[in-house]
PDB file of N, CA and C in Angstrom:
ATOM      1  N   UNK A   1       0.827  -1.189   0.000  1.00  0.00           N
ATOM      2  CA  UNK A   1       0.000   0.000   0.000  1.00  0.00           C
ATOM      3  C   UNK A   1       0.877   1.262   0.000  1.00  0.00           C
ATOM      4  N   UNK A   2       2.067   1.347   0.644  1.00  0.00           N
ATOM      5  CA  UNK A   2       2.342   2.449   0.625  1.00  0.00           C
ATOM      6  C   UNK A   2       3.215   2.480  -0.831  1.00  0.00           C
ATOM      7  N   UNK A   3       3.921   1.927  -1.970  1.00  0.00           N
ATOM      8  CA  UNK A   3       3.948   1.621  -2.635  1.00  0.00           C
ATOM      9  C   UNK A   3       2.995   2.647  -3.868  1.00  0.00           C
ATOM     10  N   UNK A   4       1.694   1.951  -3.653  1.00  0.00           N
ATOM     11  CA  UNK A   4       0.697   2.567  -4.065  1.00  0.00           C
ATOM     12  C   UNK A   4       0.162   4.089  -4.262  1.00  0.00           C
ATOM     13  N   UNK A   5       0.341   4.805  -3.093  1.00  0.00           N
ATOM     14  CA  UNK A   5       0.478   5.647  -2.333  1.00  0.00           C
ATOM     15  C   UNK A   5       1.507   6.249  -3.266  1.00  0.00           C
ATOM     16  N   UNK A   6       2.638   5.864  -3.498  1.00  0.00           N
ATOM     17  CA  UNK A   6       3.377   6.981  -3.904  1.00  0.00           C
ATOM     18  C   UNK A   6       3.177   6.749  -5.201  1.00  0.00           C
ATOM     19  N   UNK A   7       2.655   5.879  -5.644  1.00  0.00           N
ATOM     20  CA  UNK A   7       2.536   5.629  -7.560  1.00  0.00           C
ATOM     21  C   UNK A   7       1.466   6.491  -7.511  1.00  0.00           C
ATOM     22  N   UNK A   8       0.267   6.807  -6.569  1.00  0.00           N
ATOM     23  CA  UNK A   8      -0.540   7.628  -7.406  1.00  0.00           C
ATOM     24  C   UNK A   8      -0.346   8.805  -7.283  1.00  0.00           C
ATOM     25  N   UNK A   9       0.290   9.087  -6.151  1.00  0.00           N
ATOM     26  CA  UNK A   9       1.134  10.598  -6.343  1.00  0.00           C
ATOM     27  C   UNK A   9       1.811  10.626  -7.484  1.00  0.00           C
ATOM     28  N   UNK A  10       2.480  10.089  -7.961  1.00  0.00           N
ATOM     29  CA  UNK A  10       3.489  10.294  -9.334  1.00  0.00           C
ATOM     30  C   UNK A  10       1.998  10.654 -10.349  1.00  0.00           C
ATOM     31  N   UNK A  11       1.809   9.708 -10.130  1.00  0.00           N
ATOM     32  CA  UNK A  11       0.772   9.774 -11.466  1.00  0.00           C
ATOM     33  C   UNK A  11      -0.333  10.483 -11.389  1.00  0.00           C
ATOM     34  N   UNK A  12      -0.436  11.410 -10.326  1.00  0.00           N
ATOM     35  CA  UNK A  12      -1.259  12.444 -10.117  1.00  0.00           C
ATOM     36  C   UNK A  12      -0.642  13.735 -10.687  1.00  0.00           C
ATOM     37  N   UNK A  13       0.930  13.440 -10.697  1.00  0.00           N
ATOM     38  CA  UNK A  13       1.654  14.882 -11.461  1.00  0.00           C
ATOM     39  C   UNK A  13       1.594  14.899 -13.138  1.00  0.00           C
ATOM     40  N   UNK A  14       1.411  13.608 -13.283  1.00  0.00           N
ATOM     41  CA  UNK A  14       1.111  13.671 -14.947  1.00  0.00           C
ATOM     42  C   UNK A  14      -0.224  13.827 -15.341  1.00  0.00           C
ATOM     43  N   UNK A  15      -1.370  13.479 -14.892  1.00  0.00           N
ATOM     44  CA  UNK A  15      -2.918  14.009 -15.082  1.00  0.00           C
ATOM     45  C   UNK A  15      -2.870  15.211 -14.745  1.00  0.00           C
ATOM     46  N   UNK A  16      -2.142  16.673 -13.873  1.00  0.00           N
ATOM     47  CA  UNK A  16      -2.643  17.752 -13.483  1.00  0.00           C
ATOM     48  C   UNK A  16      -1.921  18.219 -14.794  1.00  0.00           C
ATOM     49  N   UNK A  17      -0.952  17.651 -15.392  1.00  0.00           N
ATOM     50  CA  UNK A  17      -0.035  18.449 -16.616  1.00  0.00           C
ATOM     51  C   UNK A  17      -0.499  17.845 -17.773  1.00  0.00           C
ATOM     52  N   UNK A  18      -1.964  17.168 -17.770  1.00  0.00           N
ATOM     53  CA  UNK A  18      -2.921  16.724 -18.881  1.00  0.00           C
ATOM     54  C   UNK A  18      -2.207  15.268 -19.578  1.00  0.00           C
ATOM     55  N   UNK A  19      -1.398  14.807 -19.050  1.00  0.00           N
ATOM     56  CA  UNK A  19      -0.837  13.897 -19.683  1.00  0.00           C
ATOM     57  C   UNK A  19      -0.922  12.535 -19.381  1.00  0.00           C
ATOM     58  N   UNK A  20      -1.153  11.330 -20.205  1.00  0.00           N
ATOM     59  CA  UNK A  20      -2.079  10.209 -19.676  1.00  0.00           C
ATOM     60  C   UNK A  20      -0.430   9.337 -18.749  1.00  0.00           C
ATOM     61  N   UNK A  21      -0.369   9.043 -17.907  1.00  0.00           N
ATOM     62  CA  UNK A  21       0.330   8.570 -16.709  1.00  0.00           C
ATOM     63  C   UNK A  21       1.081   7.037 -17.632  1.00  0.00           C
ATOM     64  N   UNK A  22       2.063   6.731 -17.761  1.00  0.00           N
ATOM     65  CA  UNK A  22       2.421   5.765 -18.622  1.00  0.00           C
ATOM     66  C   UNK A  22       2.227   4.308 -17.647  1.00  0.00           C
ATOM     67  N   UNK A  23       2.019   3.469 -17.580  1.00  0.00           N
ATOM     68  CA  UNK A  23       1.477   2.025 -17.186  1.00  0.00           C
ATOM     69  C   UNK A  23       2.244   1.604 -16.947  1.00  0.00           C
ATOM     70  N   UNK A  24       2.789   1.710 -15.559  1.00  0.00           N
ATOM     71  CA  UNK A  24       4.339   1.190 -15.055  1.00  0.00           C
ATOM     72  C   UNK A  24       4.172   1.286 -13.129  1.00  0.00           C
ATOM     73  N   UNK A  25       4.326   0.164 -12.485  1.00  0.00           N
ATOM     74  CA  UNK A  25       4.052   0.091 -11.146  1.00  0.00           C
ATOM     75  C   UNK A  25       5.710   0.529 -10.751  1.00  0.00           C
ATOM     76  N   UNK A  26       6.420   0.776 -11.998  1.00  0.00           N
ATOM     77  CA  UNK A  26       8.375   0.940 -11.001  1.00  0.00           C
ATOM     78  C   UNK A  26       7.996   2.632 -11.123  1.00  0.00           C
ATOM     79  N   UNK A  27       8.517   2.458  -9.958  1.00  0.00           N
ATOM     80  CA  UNK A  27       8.357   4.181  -9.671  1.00  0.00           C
ATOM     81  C   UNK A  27       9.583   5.231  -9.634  1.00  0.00           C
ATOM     82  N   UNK A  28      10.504   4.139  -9.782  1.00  0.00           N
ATOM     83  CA  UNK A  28      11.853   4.889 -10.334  1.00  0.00           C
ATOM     84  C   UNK A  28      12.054   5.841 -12.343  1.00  0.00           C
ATOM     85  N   UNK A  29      11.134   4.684 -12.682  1.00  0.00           N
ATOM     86  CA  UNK A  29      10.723   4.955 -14.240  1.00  0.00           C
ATOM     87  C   UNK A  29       9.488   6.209 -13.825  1.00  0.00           C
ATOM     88  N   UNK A  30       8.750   6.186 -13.645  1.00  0.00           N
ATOM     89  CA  UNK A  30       7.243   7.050 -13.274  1.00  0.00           C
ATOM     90  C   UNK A  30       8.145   8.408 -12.521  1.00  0.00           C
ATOM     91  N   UNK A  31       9.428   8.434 -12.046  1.00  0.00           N
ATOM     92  CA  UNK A  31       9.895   9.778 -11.793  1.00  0.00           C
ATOM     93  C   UNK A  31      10.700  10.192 -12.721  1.00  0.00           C
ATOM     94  N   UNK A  32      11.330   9.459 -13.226  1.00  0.00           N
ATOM     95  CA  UNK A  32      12.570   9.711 -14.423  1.00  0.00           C
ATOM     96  C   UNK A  32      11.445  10.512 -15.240  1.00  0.00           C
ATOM     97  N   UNK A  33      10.375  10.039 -15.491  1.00  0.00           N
ATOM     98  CA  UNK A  33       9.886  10.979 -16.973  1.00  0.00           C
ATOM     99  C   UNK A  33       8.811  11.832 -15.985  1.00  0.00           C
ATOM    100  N   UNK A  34       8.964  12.223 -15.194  1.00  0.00           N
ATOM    101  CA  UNK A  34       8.359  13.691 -14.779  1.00  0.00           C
ATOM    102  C   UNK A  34       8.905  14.703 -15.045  1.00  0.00           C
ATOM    103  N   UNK A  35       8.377  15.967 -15.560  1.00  0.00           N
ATOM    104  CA  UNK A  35       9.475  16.940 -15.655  1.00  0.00           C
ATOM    105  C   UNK A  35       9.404  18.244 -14.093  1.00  0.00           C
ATOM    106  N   UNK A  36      10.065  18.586 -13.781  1.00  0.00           N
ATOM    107  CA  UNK A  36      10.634  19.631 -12.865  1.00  0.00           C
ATOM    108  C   UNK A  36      10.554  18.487 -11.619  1.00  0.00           C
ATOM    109  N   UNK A  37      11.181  17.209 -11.424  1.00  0.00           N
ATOM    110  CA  UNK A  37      10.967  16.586 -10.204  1.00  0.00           C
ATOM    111  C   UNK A  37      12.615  16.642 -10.120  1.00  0.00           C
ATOM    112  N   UNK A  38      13.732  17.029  -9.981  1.00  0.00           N
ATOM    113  CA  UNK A  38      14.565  16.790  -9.713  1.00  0.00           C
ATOM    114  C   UNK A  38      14.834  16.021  -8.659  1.00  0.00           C
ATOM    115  N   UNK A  39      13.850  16.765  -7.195  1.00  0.00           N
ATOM    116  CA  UNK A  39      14.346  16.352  -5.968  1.00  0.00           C
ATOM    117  C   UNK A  39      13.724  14.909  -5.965  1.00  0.00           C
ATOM    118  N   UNK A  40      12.410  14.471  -6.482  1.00  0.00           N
ATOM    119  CA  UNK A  40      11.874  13.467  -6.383  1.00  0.00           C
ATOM    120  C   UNK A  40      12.439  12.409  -7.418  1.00  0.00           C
ATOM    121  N   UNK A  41      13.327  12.416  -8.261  1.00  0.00           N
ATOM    122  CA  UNK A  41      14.548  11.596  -9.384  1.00  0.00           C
ATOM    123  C   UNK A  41      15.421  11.474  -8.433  1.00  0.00           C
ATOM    124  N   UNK A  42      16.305  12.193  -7.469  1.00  0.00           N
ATOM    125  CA  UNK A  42      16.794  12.185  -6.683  1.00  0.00           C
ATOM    126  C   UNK A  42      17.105  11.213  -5.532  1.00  0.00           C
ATOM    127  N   UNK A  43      15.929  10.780  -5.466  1.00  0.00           N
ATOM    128  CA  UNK A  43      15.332   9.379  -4.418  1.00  0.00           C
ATOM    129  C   UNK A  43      15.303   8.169  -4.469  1.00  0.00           C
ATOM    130  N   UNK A  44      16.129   7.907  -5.682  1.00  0.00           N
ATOM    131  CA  UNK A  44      16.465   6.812  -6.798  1.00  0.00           C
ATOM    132  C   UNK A  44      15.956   5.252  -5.622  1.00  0.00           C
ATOM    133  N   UNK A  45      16.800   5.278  -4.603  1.00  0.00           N
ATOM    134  CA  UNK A  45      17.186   4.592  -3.857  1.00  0.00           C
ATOM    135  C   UNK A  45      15.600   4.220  -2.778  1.00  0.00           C
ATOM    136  N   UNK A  46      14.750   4.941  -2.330  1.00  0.00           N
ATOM    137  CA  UNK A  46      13.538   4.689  -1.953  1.00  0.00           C
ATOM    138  C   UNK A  46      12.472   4.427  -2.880  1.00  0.00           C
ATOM    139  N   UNK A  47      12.472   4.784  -4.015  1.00  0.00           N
ATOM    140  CA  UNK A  47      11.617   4.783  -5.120  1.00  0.00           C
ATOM    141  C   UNK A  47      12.093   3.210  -5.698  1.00  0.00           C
ATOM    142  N   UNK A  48      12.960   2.791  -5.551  1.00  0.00           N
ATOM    143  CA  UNK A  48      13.419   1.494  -5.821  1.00  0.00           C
ATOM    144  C   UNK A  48      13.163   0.250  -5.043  1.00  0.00           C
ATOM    145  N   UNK A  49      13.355   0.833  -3.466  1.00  0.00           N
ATOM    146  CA  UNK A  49      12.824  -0.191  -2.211  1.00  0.00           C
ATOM    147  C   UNK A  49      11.347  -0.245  -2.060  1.00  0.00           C
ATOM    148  N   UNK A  50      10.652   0.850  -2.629  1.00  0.00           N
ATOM    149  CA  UNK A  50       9.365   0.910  -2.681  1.00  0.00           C
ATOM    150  C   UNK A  50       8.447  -0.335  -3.620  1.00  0.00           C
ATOM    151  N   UNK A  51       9.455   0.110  -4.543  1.00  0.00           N
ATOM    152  CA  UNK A  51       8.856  -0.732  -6.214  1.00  0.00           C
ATOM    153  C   UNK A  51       9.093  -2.057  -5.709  1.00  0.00           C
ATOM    154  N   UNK A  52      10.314  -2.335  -5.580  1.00  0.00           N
ATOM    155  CA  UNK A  52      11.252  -3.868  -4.899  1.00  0.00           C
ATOM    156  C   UNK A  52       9.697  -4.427  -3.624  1.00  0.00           C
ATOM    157  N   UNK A  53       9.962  -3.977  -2.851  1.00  0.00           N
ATOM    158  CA  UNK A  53       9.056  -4.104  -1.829  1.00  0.00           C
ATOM    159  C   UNK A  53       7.520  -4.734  -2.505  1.00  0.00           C
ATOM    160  N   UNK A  54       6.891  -3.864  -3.247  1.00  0.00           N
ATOM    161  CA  UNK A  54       5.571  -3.963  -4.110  1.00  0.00           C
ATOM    162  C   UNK A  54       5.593  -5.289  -4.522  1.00  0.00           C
ATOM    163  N   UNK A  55       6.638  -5.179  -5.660  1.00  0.00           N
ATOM    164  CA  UNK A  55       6.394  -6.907  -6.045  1.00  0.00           C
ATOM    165  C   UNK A  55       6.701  -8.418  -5.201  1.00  0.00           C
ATOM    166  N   UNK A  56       7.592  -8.031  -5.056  1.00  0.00           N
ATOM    167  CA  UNK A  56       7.712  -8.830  -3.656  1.00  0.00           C
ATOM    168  C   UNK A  56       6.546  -9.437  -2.507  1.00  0.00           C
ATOM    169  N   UNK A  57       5.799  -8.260  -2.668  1.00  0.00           N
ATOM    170  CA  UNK A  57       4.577  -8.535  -1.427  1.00  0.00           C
ATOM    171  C   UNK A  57       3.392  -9.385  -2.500  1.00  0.00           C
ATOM    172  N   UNK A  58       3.083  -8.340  -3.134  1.00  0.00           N
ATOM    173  CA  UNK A  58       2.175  -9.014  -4.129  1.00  0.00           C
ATOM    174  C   UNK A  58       2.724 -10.466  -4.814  1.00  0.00           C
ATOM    175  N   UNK A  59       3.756 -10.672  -5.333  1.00  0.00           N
ATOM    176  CA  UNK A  59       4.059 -11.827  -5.940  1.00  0.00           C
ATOM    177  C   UNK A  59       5.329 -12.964  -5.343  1.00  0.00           C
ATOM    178  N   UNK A  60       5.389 -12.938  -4.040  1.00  0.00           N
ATOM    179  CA  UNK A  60       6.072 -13.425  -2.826  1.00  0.00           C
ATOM    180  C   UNK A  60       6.846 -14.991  -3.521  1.00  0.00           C
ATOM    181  N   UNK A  61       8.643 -14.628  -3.423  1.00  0.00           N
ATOM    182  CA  UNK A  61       8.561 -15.997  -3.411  1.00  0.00           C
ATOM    183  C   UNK A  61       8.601 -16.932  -2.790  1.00  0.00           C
ATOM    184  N   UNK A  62       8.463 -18.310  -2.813  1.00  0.00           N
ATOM    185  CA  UNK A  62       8.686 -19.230  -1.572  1.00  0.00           C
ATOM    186  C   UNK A  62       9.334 -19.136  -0.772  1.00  0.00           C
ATOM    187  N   UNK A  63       9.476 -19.295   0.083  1.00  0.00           N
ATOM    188  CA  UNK A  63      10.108 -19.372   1.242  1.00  0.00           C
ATOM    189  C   UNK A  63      10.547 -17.938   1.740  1.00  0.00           C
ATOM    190  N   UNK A  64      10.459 -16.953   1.144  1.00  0.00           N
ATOM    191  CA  UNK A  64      10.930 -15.779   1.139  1.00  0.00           C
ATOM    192  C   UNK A  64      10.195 -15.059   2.570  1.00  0.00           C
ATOM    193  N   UNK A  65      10.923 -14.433   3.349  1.00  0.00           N
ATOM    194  CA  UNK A  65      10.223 -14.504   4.884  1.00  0.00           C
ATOM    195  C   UNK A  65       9.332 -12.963   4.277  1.00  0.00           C
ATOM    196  N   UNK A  66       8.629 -12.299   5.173  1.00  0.00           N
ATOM    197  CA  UNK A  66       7.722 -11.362   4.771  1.00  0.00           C
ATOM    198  C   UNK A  66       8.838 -10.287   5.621  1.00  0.00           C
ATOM    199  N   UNK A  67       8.038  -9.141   5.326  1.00  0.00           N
ATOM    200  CA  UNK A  67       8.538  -7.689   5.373  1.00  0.00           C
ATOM    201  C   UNK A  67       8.436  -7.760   7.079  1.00  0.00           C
ATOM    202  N   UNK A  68       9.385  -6.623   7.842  1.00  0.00           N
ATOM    203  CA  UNK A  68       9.269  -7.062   9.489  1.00  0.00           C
ATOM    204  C   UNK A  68       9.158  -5.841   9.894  1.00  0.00           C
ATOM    205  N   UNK A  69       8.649  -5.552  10.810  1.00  0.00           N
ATOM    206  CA  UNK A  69       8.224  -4.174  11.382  1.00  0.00           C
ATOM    207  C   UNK A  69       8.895  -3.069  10.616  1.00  0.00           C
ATOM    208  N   UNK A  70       9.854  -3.373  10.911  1.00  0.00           N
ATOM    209  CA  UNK A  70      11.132  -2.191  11.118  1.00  0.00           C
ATOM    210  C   UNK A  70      10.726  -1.904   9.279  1.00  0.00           C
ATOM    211  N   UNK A  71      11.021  -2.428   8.799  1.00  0.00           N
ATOM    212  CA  UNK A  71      10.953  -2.499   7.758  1.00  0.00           C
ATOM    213  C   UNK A  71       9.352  -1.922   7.057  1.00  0.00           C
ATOM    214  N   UNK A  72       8.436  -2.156   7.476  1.00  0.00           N
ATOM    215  CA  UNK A  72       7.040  -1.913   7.388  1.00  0.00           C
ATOM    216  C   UNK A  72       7.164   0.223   7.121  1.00  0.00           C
ATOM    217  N   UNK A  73       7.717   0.128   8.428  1.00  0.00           N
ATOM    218  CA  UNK A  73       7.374   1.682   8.932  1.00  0.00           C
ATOM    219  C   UNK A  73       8.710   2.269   8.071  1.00  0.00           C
ATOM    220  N   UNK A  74       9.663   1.611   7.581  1.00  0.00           N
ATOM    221  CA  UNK A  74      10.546   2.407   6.506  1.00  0.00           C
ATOM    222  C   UNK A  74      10.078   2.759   5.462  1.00  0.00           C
ATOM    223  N   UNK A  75       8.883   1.793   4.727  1.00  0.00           N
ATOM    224  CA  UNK A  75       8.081   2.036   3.297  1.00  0.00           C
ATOM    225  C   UNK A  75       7.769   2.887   3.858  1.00  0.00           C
ATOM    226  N   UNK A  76       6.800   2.979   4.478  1.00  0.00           N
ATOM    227  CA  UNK A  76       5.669   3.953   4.844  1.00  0.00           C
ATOM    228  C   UNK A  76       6.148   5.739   5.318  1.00  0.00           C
ATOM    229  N   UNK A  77       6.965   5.714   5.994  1.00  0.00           N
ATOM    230  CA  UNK A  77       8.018   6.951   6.106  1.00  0.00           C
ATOM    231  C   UNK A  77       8.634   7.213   4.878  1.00  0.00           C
ATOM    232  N   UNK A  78       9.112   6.647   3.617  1.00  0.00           N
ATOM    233  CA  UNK A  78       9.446   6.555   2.240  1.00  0.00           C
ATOM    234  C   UNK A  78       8.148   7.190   1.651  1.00  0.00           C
ATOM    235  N   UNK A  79       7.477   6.512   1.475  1.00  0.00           N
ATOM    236  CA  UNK A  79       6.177   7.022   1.096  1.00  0.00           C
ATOM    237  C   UNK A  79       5.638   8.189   1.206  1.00  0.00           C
ATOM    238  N   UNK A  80       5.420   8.163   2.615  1.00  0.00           N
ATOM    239  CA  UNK A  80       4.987   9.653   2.805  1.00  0.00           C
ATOM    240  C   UNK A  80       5.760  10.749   2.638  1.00  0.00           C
ATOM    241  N   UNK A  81       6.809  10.775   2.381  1.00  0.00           N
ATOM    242  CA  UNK A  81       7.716  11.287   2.290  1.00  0.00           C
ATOM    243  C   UNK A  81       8.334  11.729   0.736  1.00  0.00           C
ATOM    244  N   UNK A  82       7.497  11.015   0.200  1.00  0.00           N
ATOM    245  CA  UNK A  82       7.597  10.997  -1.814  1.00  0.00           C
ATOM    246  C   UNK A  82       6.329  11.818  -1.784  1.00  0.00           C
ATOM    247  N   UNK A  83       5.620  11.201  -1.035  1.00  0.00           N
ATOM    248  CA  UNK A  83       4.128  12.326  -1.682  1.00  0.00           C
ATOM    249  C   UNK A  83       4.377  13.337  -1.352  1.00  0.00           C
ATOM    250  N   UNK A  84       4.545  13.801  -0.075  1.00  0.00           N
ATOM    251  CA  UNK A  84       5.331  15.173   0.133  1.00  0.00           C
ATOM    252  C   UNK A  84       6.045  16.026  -0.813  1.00  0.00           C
ATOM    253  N   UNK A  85       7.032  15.110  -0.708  1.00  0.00           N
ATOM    254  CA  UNK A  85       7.997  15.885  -1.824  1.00  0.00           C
ATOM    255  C   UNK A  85       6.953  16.261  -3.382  1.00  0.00           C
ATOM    256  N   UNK A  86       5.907  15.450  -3.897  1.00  0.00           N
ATOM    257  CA  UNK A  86       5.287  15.300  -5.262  1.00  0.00           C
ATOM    258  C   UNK A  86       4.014  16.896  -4.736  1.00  0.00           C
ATOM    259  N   UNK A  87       3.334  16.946  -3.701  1.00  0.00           N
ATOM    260  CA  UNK A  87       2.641  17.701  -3.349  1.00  0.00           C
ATOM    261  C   UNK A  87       3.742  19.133  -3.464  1.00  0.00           C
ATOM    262  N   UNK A  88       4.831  19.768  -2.943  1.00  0.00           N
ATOM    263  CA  UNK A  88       5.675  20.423  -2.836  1.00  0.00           C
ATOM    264  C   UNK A  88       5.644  20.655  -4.413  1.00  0.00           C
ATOM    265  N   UNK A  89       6.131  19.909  -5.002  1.00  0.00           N
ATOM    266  CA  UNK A  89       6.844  19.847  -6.631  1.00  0.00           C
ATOM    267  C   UNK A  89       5.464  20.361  -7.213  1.00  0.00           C
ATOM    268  N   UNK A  90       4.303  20.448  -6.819  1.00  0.00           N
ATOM    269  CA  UNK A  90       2.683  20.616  -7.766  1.00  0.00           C
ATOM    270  C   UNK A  90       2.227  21.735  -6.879  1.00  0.00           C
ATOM    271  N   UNK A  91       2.668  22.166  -5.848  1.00  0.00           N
ATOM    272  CA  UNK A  91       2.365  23.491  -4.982  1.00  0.00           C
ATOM    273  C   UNK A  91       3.497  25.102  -5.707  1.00  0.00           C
ATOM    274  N   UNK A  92       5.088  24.072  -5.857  1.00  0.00           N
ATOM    275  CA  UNK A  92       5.541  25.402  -6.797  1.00  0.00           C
ATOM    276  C   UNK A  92       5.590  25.549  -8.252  1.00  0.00           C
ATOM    277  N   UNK A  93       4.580  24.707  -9.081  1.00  0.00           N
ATOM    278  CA  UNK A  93       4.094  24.664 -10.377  1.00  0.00           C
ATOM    279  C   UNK A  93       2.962  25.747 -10.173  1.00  0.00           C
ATOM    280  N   UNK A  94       2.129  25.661  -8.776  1.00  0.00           N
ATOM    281  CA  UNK A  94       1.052  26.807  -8.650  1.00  0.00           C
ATOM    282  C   UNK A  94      -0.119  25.775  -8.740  1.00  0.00           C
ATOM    283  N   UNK A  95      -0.219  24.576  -8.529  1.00  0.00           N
ATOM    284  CA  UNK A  95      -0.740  23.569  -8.210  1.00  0.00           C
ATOM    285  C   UNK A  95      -1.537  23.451  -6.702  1.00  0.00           C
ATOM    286  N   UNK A  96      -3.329  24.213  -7.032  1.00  0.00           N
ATOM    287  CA  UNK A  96      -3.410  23.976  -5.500  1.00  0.00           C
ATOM    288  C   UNK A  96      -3.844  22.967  -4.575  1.00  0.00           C
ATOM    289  N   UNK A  97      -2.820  22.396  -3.712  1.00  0.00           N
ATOM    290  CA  UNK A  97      -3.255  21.049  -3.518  1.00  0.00           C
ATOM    291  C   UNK A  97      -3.622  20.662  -1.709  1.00  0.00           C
ATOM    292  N   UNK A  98      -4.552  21.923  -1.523  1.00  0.00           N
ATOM    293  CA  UNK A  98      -5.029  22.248   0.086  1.00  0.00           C
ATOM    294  C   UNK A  98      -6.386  20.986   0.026  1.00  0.00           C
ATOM    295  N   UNK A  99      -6.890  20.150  -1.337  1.00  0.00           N
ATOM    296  CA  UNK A  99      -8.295  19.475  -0.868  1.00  0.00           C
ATOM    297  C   UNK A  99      -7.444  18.025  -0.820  1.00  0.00           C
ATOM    298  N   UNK A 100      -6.013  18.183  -0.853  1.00  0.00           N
ATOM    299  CA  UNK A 100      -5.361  16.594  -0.873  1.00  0.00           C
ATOM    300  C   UNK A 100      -5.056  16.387   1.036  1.00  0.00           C
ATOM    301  N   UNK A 101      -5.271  17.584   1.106  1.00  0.00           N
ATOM    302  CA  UNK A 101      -5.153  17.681   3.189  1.00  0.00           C
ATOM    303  C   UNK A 101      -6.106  16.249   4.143  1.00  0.00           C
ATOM    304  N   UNK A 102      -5.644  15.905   4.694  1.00  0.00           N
ATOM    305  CA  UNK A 102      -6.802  14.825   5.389  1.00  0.00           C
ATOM    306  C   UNK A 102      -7.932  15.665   6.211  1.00  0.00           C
ATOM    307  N   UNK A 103      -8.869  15.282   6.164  1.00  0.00           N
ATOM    308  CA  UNK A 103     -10.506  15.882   6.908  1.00  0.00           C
ATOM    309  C   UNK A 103      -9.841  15.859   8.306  1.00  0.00           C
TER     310      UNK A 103
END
């Protein structure tokens, strides 16, 4: 999920710039072709453990032990932490993004 989370942030920066989001769950690719994301290309390395992580969970191999706490709350701090940065990157485009706030 958190995974998720940051793919639709990515792909929320290509629908506000009218452009159809290219069909790709690696989110290292889904930042490379954003344009003005420097800081979020930058992240090579979480955007990778994210993606890594994704398939992994969803398509698990045998014996392969599952994800462990510690590890849980690293996606998820990754995550939130990409959308951030993607909200930031669509706030100084002039992007207003005060209804993405939680209730």
């Amino acid at each position: 999920m958190a995974q998720q989370a940051a793919e639709k942030a990515l792909k929320a920066a290509f629908a506000l710039d009218g452009d159809e989001p290219p069909r790709t769950h690696d989110l290292v690719a889904l930042a490379a072709w954003l344009t003005g994301a420097a800081a979020i290309q930058a992240r090579v390395d979480d955007l990778r453990h994210l993606t890594d992580a994704h398939a992994s969970s969803r398509y698990p191999a045998p014996f392969e032990p599952p994800l462990d706490r510690a590890e849980v709350h690293e996606l998820i701090a990754s995550a939130s932490s990409i959308v951030e940065d993607v909200r930031q990157s669509l706030e100084r485009r002039g992007f207003d993004t005060g209804a993405l706030d939680p209730a």
